[in-house]
Protein backbone atom coordinates (compact mmCIF):
# COMPACT_ATOMS: atom_id res chain seq x y z
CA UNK A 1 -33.77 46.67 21.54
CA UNK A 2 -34.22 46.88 25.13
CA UNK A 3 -30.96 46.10 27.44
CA UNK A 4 -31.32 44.70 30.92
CA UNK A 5 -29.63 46.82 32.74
CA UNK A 6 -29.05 50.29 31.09
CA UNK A 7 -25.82 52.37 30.66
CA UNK A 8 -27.28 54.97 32.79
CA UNK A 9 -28.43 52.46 35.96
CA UNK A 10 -25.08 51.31 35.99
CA UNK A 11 -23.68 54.86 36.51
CA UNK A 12 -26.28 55.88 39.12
CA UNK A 13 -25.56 52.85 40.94
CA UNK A 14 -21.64 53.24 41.00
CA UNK A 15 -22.32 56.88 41.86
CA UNK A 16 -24.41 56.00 44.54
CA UNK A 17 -21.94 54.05 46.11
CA UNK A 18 -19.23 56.11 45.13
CA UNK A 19 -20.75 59.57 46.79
CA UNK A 20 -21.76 57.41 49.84
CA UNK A 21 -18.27 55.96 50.18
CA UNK A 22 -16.20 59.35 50.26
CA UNK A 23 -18.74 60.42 53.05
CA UNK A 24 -17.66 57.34 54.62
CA UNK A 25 -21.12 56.68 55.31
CA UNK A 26 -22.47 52.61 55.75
CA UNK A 27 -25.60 51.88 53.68
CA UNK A 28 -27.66 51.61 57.21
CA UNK A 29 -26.62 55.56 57.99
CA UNK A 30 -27.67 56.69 54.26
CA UNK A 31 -30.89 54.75 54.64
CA UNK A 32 -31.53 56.30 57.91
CA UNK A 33 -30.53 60.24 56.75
CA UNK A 34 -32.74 59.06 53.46
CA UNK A 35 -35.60 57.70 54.87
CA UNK A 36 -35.31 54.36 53.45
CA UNK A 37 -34.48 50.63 54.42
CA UNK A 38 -30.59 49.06 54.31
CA UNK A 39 -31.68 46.82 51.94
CA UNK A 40 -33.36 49.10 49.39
CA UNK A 41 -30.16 51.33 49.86
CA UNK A 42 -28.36 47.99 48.43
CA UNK A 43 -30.58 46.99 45.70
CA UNK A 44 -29.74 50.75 44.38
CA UNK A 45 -26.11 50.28 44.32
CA UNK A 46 -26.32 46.71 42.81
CA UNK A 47 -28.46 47.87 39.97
CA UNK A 48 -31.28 45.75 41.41
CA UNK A 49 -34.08 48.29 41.84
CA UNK A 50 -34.85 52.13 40.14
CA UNK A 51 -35.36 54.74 42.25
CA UNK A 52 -38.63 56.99 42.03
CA UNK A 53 -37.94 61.00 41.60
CA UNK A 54 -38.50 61.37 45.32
CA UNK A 55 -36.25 58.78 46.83
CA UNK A 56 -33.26 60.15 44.34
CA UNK A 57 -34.31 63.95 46.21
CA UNK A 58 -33.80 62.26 49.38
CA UNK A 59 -30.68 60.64 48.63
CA UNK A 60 -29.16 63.49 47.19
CA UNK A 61 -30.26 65.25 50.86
CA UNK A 62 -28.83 62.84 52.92
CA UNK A 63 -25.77 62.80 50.89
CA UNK A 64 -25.80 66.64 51.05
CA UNK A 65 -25.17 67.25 47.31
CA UNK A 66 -27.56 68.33 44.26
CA UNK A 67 -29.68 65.92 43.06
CA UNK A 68 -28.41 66.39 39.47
CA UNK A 69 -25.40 65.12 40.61
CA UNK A 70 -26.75 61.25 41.11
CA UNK A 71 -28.03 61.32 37.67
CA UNK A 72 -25.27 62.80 35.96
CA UNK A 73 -24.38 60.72 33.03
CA UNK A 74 -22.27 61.60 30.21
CA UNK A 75 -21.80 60.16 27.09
CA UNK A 76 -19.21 58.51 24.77
């Protein structure tokens, strides 16, 4: 059975968000440093859209931190 919205969206998302936060950074300045449009930047964090393997490598750059790191998800 398929769910909507997946255990491990939900985590990227809220990390996402979370990472972008502590580097007090405003969705327009990650989308800049990422390469990417405001909007896409909050469809991520809502859960709304799935990144492809290349915009997660640029938003790990522009959030100077492993890409690993974003999809980090660990289980109960």
């Amino acid at each position: 059975m398929k769910k909507a919205k997946s255990d491990e969206m939900t985590c990227f998302s809220l990390r996402l968000r979370e990472y972008r936060r502590r580097l007090g950074m405003s969705q327009t300045e990650l989308a800049a440093r990422a390469s990417l449009h405001r909007t896409y930047i909050s469809e991520l964090e809502s859960g709304k859209k799935n990144p492809s393997l290349l915009t997660l490598i640029n938003l790990a750059d522009a959030l100077q931190m492993e890409t690993w790191q974003l999809l980090y998800f660990e289980k109960n």
